[in-house]
Protein backbone atom coordinates (compact mmCIF):
# COMPACT_ATOMS: atom_id res chain seq x y z
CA UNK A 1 0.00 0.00 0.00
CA UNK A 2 0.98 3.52 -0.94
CA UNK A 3 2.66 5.13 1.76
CA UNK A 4 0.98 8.32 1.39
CA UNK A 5 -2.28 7.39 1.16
CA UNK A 6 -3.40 8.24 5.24
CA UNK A 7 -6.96 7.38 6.67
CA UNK A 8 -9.50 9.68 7.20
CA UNK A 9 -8.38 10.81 10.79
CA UNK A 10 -5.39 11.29 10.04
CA UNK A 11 -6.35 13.70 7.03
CA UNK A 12 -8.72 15.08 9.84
CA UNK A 13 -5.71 15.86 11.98
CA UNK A 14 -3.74 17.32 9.41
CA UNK A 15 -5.81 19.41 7.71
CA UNK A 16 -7.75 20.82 11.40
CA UNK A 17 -6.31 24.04 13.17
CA UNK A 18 -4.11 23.63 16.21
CA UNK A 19 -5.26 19.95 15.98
CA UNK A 20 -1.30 19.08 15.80
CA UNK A 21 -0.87 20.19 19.61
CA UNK A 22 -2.98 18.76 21.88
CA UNK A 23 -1.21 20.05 25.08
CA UNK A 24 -2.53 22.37 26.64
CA UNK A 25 0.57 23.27 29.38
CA UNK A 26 0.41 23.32 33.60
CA UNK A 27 -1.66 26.66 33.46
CA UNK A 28 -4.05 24.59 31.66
CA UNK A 29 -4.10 21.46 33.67
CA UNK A 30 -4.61 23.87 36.71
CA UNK A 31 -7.16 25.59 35.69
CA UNK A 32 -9.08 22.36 34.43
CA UNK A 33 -8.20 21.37 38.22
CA UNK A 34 -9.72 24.28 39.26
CA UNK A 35 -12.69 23.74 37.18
CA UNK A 36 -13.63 20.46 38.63
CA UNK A 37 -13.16 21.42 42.26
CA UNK A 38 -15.80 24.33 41.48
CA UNK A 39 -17.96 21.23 40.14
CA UNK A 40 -17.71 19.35 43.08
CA UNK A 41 -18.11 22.27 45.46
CA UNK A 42 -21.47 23.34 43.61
CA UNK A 43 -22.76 19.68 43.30
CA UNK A 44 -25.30 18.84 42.85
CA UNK A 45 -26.21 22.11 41.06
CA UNK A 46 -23.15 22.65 38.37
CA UNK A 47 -24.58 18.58 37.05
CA UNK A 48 -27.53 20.02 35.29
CA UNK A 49 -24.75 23.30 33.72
CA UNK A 50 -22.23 20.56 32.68
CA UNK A 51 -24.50 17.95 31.78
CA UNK A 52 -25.51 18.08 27.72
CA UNK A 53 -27.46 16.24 25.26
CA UNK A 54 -26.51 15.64 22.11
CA UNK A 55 -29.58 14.16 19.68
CA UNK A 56 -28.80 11.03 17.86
CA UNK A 57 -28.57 13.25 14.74
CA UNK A 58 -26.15 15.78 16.29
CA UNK A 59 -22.46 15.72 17.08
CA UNK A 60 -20.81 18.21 19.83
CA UNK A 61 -17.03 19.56 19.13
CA UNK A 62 -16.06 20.03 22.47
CA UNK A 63 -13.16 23.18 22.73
CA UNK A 64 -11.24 23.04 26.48
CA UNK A 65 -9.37 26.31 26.55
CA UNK A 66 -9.84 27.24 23.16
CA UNK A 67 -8.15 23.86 21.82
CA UNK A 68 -10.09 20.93 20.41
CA UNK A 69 -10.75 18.04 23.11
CA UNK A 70 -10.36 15.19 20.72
CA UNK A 71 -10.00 14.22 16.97
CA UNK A 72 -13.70 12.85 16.96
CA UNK A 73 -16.67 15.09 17.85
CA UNK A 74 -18.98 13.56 20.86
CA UNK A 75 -21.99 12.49 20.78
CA UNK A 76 -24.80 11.24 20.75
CA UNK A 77 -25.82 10.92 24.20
CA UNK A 78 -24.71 12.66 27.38
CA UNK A 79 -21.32 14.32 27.24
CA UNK A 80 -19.92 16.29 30.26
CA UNK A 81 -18.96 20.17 30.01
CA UNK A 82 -16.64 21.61 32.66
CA UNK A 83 -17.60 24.90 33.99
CA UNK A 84 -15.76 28.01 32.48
CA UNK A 85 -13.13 26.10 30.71
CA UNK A 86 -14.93 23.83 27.79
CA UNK A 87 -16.81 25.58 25.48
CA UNK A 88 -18.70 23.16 22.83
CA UNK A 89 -20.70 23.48 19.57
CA UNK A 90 -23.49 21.48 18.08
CA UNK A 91 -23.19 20.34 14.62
CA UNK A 92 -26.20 19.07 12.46
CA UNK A 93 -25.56 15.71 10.56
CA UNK A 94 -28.68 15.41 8.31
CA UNK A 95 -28.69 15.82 4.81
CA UNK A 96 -29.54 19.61 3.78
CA UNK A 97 -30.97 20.58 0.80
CA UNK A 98 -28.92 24.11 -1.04
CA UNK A 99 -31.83 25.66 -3.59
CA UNK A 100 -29.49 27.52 -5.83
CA UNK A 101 -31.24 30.73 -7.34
CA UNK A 102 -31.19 31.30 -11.18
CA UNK A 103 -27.77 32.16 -12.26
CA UNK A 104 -27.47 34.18 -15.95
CA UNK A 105 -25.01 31.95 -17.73
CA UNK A 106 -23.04 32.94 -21.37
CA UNK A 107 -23.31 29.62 -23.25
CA UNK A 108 -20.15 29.03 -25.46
CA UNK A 109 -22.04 29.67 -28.38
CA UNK A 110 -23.03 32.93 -27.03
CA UNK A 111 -26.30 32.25 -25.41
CA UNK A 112 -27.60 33.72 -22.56
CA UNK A 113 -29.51 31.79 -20.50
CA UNK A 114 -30.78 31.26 -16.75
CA UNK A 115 -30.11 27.66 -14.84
CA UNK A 116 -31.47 27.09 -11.32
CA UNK A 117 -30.34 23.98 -9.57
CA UNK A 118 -30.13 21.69 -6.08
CA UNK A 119 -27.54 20.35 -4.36
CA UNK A 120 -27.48 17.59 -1.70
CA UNK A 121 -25.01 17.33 1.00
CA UNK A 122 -24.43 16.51 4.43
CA UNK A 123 -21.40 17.42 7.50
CA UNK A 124 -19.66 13.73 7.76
CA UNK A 125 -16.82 14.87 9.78
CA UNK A 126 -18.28 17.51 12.44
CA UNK A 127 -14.56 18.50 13.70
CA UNK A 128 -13.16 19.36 10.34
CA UNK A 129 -16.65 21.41 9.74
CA UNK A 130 -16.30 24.00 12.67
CA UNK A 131 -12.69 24.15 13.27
CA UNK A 132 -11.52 24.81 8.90
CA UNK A 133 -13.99 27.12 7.88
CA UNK A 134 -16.21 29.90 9.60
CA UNK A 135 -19.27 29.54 8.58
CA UNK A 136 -20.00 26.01 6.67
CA UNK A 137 -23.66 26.48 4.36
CA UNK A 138 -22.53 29.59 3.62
CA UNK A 139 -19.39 28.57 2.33
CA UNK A 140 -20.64 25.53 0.63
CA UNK A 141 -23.97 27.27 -0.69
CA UNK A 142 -21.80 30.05 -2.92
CA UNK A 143 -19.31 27.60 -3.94
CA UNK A 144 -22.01 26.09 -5.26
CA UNK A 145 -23.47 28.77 -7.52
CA UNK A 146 -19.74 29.69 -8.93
CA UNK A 147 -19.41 26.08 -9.58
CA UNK A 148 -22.61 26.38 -11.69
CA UNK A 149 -21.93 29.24 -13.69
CA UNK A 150 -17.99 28.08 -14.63
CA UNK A 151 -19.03 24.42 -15.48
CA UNK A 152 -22.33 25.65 -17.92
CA UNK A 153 -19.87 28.23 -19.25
CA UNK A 154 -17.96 25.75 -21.25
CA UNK A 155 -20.93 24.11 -22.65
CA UNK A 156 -23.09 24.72 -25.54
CA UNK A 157 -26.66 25.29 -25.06
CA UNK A 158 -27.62 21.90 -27.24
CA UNK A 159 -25.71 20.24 -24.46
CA UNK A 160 -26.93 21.93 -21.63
CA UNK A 161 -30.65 21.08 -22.73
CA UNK A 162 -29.39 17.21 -24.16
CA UNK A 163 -26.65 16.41 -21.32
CA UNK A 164 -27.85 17.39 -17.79
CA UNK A 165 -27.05 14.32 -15.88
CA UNK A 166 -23.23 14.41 -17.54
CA UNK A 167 -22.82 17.99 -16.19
CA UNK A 168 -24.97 17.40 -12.84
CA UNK A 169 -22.32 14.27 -12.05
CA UNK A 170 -19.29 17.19 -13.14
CA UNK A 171 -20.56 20.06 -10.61
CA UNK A 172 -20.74 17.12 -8.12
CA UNK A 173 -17.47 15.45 -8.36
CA UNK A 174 -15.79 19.43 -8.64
CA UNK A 175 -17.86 20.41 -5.12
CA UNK A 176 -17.08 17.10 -3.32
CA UNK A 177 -12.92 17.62 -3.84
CA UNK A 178 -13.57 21.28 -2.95
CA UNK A 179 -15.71 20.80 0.39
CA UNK A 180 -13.60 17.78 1.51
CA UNK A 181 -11.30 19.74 3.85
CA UNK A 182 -14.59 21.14 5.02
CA UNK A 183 -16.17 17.97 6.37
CA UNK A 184 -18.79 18.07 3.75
CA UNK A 185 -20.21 15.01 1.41
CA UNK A 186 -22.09 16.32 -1.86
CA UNK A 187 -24.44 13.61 -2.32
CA UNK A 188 -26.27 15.04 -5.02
CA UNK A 189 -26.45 17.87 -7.61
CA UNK A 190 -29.59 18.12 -9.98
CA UNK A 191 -30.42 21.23 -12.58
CA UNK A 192 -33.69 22.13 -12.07
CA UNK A 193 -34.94 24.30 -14.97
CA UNK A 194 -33.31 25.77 -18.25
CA UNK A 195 -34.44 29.33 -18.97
CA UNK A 196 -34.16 30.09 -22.51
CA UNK A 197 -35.19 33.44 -24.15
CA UNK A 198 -38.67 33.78 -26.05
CA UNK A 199 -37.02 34.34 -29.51
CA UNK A 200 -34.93 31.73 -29.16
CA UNK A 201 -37.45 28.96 -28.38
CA UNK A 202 -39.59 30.38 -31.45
CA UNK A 203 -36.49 29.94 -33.73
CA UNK A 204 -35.73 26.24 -31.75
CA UNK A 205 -39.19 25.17 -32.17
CA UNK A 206 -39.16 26.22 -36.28
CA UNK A 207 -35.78 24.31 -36.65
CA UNK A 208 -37.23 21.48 -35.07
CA UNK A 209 -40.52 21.40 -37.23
CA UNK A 210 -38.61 22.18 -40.88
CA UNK A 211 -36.21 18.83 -39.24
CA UNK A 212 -39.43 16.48 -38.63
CA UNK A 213 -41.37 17.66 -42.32
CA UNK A 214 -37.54 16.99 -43.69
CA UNK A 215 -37.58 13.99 -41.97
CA UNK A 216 -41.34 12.67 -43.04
CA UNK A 217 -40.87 13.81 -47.01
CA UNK A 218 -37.70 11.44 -46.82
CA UNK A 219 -39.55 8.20 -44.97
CA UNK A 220 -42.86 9.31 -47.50
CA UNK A 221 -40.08 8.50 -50.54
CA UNK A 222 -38.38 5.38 -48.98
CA UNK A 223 -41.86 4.06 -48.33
CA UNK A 224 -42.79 4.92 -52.19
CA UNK A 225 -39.28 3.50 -53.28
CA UNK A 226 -39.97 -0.40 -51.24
CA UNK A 227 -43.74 -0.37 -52.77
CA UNK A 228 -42.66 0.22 -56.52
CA UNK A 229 -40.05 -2.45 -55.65
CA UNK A 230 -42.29 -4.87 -54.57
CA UNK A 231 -45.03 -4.34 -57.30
CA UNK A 232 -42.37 -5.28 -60.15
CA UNK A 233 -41.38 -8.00 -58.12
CA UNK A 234 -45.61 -9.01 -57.93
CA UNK A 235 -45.61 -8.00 -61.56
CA UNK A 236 -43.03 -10.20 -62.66
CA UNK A 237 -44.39 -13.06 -60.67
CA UNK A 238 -48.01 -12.89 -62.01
CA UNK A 239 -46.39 -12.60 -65.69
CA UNK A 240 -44.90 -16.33 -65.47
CA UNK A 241 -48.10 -17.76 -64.91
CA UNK A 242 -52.03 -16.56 -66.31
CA UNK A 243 -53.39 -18.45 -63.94
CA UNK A 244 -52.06 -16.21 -61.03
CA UNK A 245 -53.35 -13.45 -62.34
CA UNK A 246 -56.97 -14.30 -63.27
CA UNK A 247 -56.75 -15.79 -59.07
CA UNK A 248 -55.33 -12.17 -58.17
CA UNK A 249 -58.46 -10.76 -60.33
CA UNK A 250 -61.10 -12.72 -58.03
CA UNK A 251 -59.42 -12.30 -54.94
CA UNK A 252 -59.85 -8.47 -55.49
CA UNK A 253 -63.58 -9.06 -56.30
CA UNK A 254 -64.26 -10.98 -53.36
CA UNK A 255 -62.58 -7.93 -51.51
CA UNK A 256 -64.60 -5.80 -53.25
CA UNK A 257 -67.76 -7.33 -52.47
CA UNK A 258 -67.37 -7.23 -48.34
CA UNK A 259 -67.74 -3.54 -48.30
CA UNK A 260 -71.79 -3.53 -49.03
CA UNK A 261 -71.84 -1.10 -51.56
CA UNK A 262 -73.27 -1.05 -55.31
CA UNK A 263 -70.77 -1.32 -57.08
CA UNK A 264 -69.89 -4.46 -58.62
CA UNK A 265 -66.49 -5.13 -60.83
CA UNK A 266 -65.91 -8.11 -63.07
CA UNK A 267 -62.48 -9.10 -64.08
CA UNK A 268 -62.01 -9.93 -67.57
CA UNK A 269 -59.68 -11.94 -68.91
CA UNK A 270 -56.73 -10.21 -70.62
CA UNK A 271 -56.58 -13.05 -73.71
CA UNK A 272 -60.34 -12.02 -74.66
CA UNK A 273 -59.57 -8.30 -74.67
CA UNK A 274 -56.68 -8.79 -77.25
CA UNK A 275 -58.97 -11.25 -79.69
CA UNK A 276 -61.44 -8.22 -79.99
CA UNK A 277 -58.33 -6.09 -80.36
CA UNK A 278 -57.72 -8.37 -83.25
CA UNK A 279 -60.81 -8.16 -85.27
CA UNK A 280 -62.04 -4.96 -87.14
CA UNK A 281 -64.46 -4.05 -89.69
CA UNK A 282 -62.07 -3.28 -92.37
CA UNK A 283 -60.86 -7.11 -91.23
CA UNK A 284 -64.45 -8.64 -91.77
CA UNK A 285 -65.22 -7.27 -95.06
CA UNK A 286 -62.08 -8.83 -96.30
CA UNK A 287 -63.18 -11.81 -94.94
CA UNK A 288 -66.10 -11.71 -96.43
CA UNK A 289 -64.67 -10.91 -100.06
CA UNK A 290 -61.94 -14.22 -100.05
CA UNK A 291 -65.38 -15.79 -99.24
């Protein structure tokens, strides 16, 4: 295993301030000797001031003379807070939700345009939270929207509109590495709406309509291309055999005959039209002359 690859608390520790000392001298021990003397003097009283609850959902960094108590928050349950010289702070574990407002965004192609989004995160390492950055959601909430407007920057608005989940997964994978030293997890990020403006929807929606007639005309010829093909193929079928087509002939009566109306076709046979064809009266009178 890599040597440089640490675990988590021991990122924690470097990355948290003043977490590298953990002494806190003989001024300190005294006064934390001092501290619990004045518990036990005021006992039974100072147990409900040094007493706290944490909720299950909650983690308390504990600060004893202005230096962090230990490299894990504590919590949940009941911790113990010495009088005058621990000082602790409640952090919120549960997922909150960021409601980015619309941000006006130049497309790459020159587009202006208005994206709102979501993100999802949540505090996973409570120390890291309160002791690396002032004020956490604030931080992570306008990270958030300059995130949004630099990553929609570089895209074009066709692949804004066609490729949301591709640049949803990018903001999220940019604001986890950012808001790691921060003790925050971005679970999700999700693009809410798209705000285009009016002209440029009527022009998207005419593109779009000359691209589907384009697109009909072409199947319409295809389709009339395949059915010529496969009436020379019928054609050349039905001229090997007589037969086939005088059957064809009847088959379309018969057709012709289950729709209940008056008019009635009779097939007639191809040979008979080309005998009368054939005969003429020019034809008969010199008939009748040889005769």
């Amino acid at each position: 295993m890599d040597s440089r690859v640490s675990s988590p608390e021991k990122q924690d520790k470097e990355t948290l301030v003043g977490a590298q000392s953990k002494t806190i001298g003989a001024c300190g021990w005294f006064l934390v000797f001092l501290s619990f003397l004045l518990m036990i003097i005021t006992f039974p009283f100072s147990i409900w001031m040094c007493l706290k609850v944490v909720k299950e959902y909650e983690r308390a960094v504990v600060f004893r003379l202005g230096r962090i108590q230990a490299k894990k928050a504590k919590g949940p349950g009941l911790i113990l807070i010495l009088p005058c010289v621990d000082v602790y702070v409640k952090v919120d574990l549960r997922t909150v939700t960021c409601n980015i407002p619309p941000q006006e965004i130049l497309t790459r192609d020159s587009v202006t345009t208005q994206v709102d989004g979501v993100v999802y995160y949540r505090i996973h390492s409570a120390v890291s939270a309160v002791a690396n950055v002032t004020d956490v959601h604030q931080a992570t909430f306008l990270l958030a929207q300059t995130t949004l407007r630099n990553v929609l920057g570089t895209q074009t608005l066709s692949q804004i509109l066609s490729g949301r989940e591709v640049i949803a997964h990018n903001i999220q994978t940019i604001l986890d590495d950012a808001t790691e030293l921060w003790g925050i997890q971005v679970a999700r990020v999700e693009i809410k709406d798209v705000r285009i403006p009016l002209q440029l929807q009527r022009s998207m929606a005419a593109e779009a309509e000359a691209t589907r007639e384009a697109r009909a005309k072409v199947l319409a010829a295809e389709g009339e291309m395949n059915a010529s093909k496969s009436l020379k193929s019928a054609s050349m079928v039905l001229s090997e055999s007589p037969v086939a087509l005088q059957l064809r002939y009847l088959q379309t009566l018969a057709t012709v005959a289950t729709e209940k109306n008056s008019t009635i076709v009779f097939p007639l046979p191809m040979n008979i039209l080309e005998g009368i064809g054939t005969i003429s009266p020019n034809n008969h009178k010199k008939k009748v002359e040889l005769q």
